[in-house]
C-alpha atoms as a PDB file:
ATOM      1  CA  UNK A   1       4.214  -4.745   1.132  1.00  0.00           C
ATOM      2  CA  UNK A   2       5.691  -3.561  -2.236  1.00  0.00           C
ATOM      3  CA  UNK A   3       7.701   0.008  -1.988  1.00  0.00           C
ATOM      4  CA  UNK A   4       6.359   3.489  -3.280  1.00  0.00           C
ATOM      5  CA  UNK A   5       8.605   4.618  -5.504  1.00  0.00           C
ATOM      6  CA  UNK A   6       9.794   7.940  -5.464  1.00  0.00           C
ATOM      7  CA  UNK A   7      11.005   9.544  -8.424  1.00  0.00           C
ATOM      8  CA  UNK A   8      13.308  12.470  -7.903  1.00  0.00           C
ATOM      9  CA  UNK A   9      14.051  15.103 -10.680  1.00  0.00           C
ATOM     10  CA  UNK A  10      17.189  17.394  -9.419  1.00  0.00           C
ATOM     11  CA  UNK A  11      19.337  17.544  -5.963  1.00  0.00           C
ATOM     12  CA  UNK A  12      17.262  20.414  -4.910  1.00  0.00           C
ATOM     13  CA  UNK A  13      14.087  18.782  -5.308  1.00  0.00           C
ATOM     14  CA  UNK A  14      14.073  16.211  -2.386  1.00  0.00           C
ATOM     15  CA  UNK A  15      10.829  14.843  -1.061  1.00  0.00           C
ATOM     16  CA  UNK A  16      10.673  16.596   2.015  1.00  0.00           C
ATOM     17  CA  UNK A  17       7.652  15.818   3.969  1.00  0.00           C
ATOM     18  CA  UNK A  18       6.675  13.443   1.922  1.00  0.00           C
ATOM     19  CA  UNK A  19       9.747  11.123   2.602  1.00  0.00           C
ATOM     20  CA  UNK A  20       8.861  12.067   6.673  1.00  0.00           C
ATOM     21  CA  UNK A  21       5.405  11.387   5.981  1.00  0.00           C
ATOM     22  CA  UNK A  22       6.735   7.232   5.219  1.00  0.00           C
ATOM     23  CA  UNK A  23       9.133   7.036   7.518  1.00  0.00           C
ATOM     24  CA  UNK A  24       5.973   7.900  10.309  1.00  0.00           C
ATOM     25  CA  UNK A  25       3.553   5.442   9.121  1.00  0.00           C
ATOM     26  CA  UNK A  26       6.933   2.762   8.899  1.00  0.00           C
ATOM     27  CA  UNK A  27       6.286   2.093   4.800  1.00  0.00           C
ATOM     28  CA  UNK A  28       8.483   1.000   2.708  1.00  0.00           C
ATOM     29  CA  UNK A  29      10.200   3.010  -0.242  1.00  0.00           C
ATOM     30  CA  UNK A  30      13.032   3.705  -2.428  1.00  0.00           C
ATOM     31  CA  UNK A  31      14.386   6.493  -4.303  1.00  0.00           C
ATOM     32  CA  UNK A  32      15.324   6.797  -8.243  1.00  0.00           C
ATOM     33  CA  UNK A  33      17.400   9.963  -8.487  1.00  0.00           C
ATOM     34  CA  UNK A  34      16.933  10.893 -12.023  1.00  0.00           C
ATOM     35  CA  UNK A  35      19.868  13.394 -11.855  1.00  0.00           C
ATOM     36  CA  UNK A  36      22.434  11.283 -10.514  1.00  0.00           C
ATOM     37  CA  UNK A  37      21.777   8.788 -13.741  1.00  0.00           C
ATOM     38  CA  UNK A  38      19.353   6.296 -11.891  1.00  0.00           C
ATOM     39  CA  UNK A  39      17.545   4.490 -14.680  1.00  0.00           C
ATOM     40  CA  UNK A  40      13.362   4.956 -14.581  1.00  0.00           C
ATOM     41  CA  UNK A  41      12.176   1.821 -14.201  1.00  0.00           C
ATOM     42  CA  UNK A  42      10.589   0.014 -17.111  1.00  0.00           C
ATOM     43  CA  UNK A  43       7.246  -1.610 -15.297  1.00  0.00           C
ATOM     44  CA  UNK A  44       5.374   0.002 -12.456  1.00  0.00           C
ATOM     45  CA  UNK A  45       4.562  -3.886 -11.025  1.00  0.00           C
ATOM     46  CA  UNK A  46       6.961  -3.745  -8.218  1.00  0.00           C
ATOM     47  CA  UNK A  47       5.738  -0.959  -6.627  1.00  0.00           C
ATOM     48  CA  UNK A  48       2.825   0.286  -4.505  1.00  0.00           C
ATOM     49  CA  UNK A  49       2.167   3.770  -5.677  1.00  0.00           C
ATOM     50  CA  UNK A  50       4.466   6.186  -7.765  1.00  0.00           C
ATOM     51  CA  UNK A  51       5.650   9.662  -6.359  1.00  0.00           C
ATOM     52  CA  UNK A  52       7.044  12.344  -8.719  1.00  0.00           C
ATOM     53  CA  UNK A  53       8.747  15.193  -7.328  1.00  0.00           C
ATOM     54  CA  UNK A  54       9.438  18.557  -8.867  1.00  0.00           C
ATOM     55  CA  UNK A  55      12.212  20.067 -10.888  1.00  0.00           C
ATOM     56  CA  UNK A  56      13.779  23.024 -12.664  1.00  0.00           C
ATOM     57  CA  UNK A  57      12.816  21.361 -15.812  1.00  0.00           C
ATOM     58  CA  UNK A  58       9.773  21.260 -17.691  1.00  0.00           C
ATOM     59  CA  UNK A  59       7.465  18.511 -19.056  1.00  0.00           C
ATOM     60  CA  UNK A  60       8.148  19.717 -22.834  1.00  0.00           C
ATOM     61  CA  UNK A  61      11.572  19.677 -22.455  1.00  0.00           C
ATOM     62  CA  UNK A  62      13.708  17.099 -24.945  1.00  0.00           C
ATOM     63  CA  UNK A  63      15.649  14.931 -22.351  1.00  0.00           C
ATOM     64  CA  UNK A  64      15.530  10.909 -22.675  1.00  0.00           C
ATOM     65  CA  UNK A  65      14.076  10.078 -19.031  1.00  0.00           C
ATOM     66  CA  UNK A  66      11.140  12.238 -19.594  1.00  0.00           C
ATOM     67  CA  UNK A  67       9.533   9.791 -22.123  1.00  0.00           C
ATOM     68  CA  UNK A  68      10.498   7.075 -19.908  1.00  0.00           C
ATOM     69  CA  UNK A  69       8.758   8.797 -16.740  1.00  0.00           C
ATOM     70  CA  UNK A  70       5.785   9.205 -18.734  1.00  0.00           C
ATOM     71  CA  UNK A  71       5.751   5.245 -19.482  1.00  0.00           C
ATOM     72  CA  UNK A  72       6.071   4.220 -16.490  1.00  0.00           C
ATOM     73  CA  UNK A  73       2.878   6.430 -15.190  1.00  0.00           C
ATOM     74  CA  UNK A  74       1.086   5.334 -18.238  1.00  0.00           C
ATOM     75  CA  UNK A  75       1.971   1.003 -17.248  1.00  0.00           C
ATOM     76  CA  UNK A  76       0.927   2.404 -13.198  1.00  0.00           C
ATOM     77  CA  UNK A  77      -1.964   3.371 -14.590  1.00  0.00           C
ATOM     78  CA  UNK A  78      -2.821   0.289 -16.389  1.00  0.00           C
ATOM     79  CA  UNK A  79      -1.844  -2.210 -13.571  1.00  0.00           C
ATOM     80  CA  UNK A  80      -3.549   0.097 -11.025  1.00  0.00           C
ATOM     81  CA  UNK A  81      -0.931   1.410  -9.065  1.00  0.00           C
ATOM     82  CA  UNK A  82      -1.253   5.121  -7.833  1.00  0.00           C
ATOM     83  CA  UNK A  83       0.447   8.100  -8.762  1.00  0.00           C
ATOM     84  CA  UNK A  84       0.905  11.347  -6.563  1.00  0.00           C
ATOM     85  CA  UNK A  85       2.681  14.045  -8.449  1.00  0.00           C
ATOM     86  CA  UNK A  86       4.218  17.551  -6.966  1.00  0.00           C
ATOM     87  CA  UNK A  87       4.208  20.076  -9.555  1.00  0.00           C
ATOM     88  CA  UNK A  88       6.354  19.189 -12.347  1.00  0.00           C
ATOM     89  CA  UNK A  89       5.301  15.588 -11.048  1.00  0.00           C
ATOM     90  CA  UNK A  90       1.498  16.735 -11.620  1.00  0.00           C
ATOM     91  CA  UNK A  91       2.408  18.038 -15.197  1.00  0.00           C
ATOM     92  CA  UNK A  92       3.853  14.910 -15.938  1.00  0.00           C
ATOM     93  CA  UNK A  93       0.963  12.632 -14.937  1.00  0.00           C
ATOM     94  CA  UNK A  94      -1.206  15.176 -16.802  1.00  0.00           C
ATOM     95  CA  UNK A  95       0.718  14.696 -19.841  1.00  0.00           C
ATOM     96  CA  UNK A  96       0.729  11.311 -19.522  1.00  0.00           C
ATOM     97  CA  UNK A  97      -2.991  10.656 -19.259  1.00  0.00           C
ATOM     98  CA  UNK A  98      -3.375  12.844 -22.258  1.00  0.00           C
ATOM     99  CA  UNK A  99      -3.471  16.480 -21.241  1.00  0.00           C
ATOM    100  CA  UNK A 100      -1.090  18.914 -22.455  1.00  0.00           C
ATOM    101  CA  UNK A 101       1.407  21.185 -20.400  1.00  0.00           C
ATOM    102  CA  UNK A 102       1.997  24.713 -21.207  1.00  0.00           C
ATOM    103  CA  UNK A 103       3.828  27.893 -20.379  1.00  0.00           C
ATOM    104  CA  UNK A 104       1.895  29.456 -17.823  1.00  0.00           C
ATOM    105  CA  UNK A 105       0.905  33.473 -18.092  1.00  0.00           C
ATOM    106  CA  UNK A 106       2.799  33.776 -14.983  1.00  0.00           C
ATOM    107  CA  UNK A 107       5.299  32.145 -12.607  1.00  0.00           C
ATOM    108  CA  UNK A 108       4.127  31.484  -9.461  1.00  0.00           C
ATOM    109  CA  UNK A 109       6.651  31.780  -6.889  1.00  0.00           C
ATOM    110  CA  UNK A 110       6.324  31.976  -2.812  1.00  0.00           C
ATOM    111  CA  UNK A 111       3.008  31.313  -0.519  1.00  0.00           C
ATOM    112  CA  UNK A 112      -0.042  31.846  -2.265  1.00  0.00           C
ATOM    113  CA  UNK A 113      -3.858  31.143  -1.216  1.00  0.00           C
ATOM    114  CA  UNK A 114      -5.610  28.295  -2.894  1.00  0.00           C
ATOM    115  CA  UNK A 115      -9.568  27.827  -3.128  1.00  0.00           C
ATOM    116  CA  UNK A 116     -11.588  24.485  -3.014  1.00  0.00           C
ATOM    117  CA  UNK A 117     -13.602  24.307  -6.198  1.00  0.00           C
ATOM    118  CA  UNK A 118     -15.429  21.119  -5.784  1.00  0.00           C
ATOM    119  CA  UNK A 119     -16.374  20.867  -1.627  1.00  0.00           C
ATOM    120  CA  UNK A 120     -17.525  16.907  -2.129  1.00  0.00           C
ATOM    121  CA  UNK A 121     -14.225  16.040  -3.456  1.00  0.00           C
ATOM    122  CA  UNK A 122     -11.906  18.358  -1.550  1.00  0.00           C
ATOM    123  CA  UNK A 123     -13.898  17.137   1.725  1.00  0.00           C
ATOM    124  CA  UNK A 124     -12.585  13.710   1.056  1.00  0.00           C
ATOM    125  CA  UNK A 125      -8.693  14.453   0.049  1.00  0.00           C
ATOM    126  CA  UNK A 126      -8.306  17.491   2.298  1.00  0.00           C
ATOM    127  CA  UNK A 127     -11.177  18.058   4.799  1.00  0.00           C
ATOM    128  CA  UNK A 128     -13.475  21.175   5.074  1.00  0.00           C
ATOM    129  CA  UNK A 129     -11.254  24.185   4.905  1.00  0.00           C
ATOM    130  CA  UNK A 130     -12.373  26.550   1.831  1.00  0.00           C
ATOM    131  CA  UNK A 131      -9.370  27.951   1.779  1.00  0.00           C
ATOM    132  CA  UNK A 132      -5.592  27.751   2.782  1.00  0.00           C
ATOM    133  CA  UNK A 133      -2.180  29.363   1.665  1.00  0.00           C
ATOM    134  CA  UNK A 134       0.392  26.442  -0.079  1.00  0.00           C
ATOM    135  CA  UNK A 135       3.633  26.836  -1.580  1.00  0.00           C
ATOM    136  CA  UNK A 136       4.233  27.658  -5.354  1.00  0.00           C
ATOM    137  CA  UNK A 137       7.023  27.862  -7.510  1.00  0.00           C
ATOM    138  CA  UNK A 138       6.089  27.068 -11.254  1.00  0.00           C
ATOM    139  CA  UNK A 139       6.264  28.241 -14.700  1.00  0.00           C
ATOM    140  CA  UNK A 140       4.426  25.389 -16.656  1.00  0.00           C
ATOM    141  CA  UNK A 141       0.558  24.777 -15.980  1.00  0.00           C
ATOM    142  CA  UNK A 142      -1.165  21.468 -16.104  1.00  0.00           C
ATOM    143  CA  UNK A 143      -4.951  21.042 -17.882  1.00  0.00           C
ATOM    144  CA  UNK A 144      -7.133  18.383 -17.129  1.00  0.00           C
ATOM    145  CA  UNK A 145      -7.101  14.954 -18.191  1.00  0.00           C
ATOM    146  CA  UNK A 146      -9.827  13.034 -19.445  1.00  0.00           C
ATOM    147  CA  UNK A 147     -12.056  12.142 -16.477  1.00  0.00           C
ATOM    148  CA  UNK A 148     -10.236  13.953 -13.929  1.00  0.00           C
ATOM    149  CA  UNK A 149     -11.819  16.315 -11.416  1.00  0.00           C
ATOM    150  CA  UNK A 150     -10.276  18.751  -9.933  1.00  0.00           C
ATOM    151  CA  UNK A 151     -10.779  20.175  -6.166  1.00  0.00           C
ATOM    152  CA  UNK A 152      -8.197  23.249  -6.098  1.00  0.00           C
ATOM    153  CA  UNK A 153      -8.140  26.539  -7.587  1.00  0.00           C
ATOM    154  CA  UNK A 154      -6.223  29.772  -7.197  1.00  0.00           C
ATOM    155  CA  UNK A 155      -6.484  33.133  -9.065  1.00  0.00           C
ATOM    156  CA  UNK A 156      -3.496  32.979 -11.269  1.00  0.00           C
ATOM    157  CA  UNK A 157      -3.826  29.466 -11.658  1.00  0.00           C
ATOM    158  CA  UNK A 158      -6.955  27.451 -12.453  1.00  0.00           C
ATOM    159  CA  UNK A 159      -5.719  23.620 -11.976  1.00  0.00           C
ATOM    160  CA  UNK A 160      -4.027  23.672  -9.081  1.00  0.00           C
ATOM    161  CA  UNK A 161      -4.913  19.875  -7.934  1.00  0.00           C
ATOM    162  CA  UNK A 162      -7.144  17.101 -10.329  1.00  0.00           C
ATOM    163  CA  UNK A 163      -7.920  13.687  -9.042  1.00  0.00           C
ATOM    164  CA  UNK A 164      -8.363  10.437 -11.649  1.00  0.00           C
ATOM    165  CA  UNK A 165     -10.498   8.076  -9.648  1.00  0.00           C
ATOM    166  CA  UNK A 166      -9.672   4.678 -11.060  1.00  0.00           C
ATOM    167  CA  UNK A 167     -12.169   2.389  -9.153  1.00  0.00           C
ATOM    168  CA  UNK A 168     -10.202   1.402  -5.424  1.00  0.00           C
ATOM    169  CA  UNK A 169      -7.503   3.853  -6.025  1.00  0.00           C
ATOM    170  CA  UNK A 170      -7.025   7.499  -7.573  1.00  0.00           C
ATOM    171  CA  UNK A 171      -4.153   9.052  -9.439  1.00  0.00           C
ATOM    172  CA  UNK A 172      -3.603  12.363  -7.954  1.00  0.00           C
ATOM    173  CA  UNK A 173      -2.196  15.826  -9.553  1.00  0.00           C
ATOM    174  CA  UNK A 174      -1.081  19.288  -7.810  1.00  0.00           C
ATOM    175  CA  UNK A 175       0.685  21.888  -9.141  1.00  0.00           C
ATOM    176  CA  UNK A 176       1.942  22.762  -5.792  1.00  0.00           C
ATOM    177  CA  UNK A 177       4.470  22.133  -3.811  1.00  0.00           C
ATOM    178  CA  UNK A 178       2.909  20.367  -0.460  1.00  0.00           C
ATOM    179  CA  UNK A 179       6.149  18.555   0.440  1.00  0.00           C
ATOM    180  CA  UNK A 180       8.201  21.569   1.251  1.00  0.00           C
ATOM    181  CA  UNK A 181       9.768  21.677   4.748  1.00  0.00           C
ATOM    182  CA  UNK A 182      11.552  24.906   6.275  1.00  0.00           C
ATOM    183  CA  UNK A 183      15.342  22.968   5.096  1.00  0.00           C
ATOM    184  CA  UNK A 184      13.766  23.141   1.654  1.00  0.00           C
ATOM    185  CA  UNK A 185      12.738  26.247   1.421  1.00  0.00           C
ATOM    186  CA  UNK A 186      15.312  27.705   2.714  1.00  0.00           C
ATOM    187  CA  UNK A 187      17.685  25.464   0.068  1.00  0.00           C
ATOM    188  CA  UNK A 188      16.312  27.012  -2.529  1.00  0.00           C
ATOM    189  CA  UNK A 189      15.914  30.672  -1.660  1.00  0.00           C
ATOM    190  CA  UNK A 190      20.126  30.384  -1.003  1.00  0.00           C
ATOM    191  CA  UNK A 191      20.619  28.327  -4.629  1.00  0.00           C
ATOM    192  CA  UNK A 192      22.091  30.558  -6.374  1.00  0.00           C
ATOM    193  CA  UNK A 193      19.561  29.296  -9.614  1.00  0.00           C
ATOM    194  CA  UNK A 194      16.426  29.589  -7.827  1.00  0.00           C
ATOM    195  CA  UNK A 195      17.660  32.611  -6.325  1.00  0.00           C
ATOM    196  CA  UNK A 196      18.379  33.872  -9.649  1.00  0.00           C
ATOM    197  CA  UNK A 197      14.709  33.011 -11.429  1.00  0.00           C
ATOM    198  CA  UNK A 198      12.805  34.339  -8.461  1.00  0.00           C
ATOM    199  CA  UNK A 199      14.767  38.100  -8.638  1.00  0.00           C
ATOM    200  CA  UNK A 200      13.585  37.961 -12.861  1.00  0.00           C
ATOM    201  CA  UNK A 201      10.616  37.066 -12.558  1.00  0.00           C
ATOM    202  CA  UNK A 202      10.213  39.749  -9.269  1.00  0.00           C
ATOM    203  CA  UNK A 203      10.604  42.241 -12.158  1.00  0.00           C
ATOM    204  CA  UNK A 204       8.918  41.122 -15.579  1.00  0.00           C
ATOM    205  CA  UNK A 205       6.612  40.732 -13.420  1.00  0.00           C
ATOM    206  CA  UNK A 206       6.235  43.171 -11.101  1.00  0.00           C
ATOM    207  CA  UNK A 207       5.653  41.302  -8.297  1.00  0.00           C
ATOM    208  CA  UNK A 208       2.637  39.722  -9.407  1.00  0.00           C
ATOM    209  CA  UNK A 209       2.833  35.861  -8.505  1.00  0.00           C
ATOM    210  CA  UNK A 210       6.162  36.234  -6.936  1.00  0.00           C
ATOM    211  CA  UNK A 211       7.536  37.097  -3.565  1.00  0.00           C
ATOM    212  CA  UNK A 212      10.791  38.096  -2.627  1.00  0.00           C
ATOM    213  CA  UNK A 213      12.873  35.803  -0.086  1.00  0.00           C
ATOM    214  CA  UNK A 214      11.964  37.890   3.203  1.00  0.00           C
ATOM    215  CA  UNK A 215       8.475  37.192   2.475  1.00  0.00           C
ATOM    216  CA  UNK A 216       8.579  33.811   1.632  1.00  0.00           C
ATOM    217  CA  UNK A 217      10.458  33.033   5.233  1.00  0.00           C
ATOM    218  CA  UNK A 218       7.796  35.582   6.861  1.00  0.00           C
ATOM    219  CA  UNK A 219       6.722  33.050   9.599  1.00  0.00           C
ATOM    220  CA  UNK A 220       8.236  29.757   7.842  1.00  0.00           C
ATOM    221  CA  UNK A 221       7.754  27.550  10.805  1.00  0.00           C
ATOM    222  CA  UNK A 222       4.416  28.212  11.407  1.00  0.00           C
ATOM    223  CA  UNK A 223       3.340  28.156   7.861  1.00  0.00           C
ATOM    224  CA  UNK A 224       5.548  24.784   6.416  1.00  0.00           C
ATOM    225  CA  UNK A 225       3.035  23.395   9.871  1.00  0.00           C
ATOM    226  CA  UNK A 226       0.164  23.917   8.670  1.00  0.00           C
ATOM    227  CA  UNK A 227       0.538  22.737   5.092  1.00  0.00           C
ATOM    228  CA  UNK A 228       2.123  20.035   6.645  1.00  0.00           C
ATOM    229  CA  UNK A 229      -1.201  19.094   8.063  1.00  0.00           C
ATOM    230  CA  UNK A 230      -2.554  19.903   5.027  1.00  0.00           C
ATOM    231  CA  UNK A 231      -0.403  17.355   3.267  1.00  0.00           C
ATOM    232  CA  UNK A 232      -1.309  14.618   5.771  1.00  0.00           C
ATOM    233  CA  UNK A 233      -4.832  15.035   5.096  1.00  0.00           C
ATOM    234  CA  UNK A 234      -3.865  14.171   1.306  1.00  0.00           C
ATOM    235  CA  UNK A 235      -1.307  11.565   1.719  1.00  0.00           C
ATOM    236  CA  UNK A 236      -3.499   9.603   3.874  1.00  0.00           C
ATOM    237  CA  UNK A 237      -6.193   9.296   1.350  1.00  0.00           C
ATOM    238  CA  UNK A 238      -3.762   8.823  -1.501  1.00  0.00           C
ATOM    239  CA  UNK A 239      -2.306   5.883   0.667  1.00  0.00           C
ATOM    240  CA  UNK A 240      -5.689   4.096   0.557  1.00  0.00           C
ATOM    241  CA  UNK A 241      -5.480   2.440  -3.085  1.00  0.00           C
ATOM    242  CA  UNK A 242      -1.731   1.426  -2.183  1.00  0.00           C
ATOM    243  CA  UNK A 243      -1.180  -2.059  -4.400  1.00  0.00           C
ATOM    244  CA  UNK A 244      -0.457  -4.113  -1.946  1.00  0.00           C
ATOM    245  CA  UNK A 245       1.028  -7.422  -4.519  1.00  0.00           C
ATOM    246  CA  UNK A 246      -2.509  -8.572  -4.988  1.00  0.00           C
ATOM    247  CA  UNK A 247      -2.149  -8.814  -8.634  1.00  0.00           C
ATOM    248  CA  UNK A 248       0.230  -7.704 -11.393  1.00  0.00           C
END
């Protein structure tokens, strides 16, 4: 079987679950740390499925791998191999398919509850619960794509997941962060960056969107669990329209 590819943004910004998720199911994958001056690669034909991670950057911003990134989604998309992006990862596969990415009213930062919107689809990517609490920690806000539907909603942010159904596979975009683990979490709450965004926006916004660290770690174990499960439910079905070196 051809390797997923992940594509990883910053050192801070691992894949988490995501990365334990593969290891489990014994499937193959390698990393491209963007950061550390890995080149994106130019064709999405050796791989299975793409994963983009998150970062501190945004979507908009000028730097020469963006543009790159965005390429190879757009060639995955044309030779039919699926994308799964995590927040900034969603923005960029919604920019790449067309839609644009902007500065959100708010940032969203700590657990928040999201909302299924569309109970057919949601039933097939993440089972029958109408509602559960996921990590967030954003600034930028995907909109749609062309043809994309979208299954999650939240009230401070409308797109919170879309899904592009491309025939035997589906291209898959969420604005939160399902991969975190408790190491992750608690990696960025003691980054002295992160640490430093979430206190300002504490106060312009007055709390609204964000939580401060002693909530976020309120119950960690128990709560990076359940999304956890959560996550499983949509890796699974993203895993179905793996390419699997049938064609290129």
């Amino acid at each position: 079987m051809k390797p997923i590819v992940i594509v990883q943004h910053g050192p801070e910004a691992g894949p988490g679950h995501f990365e334990r998720y593969l290891l489990e199911k014994g499937l193959p994958y390698q990393t491209v740390r963007v950061y550390a001056g890995d080149p994106i690669p130019s064709s999405a034909a050796p791989f299975a499925g793409i994963c983009s991670l998150g970062g501190r950057m945004s979507a908009n911003d000028d730097l020469p791998w963006i543009d790159d990134e965005l390429a190879l989604m757009r060639d995955a998309d044309r030779r039919g191999v699926p994308i799964i992006g995590h927040c900034l990862g969603g923005q960029l596969l919604a920019k790449a398919l067309g839609a644009p990415v902007t500065r959100h009213a708010v940032k969203e930062i700590g657990w928040s509850e999201v909302q299924v919107d569309d109970a057919e689809l949601a039933r097939e990517w993440i089972g029958n619960e109408p509602a559960f609490e996921l990590f967030q920690w954003h600034g930028d806000a995907f909109d749609l794509p062309g043809g994309a539907r979208r299954f999650l909603t939240s009230r401070l942010c409308t797109n919170q997941a879309f899904v592009v159904e491309r025939g035997n596979h589906a291209h898959l975009g969420m604005q939160f962060h399902v991969e975190m683990t408790p190491e992750l979490v608690h990696a960025w709450l003691n980054d002295p960056i992160d640490a430093d965004e979430m206190d300002e926006a504490f106060r312009l916004q007055s709390g609204k969107g964000v939580q401060r660290a002693e909530e976020i770690v309120l119950n960690l174990d128990q709560r990076t669990q359940r999304m956890s499960r959560v996550a499983d439910r949509i890796y699974e079905r993203w895993l179905r329209g793996l390419r699997h070196g049938e064609r290129d």
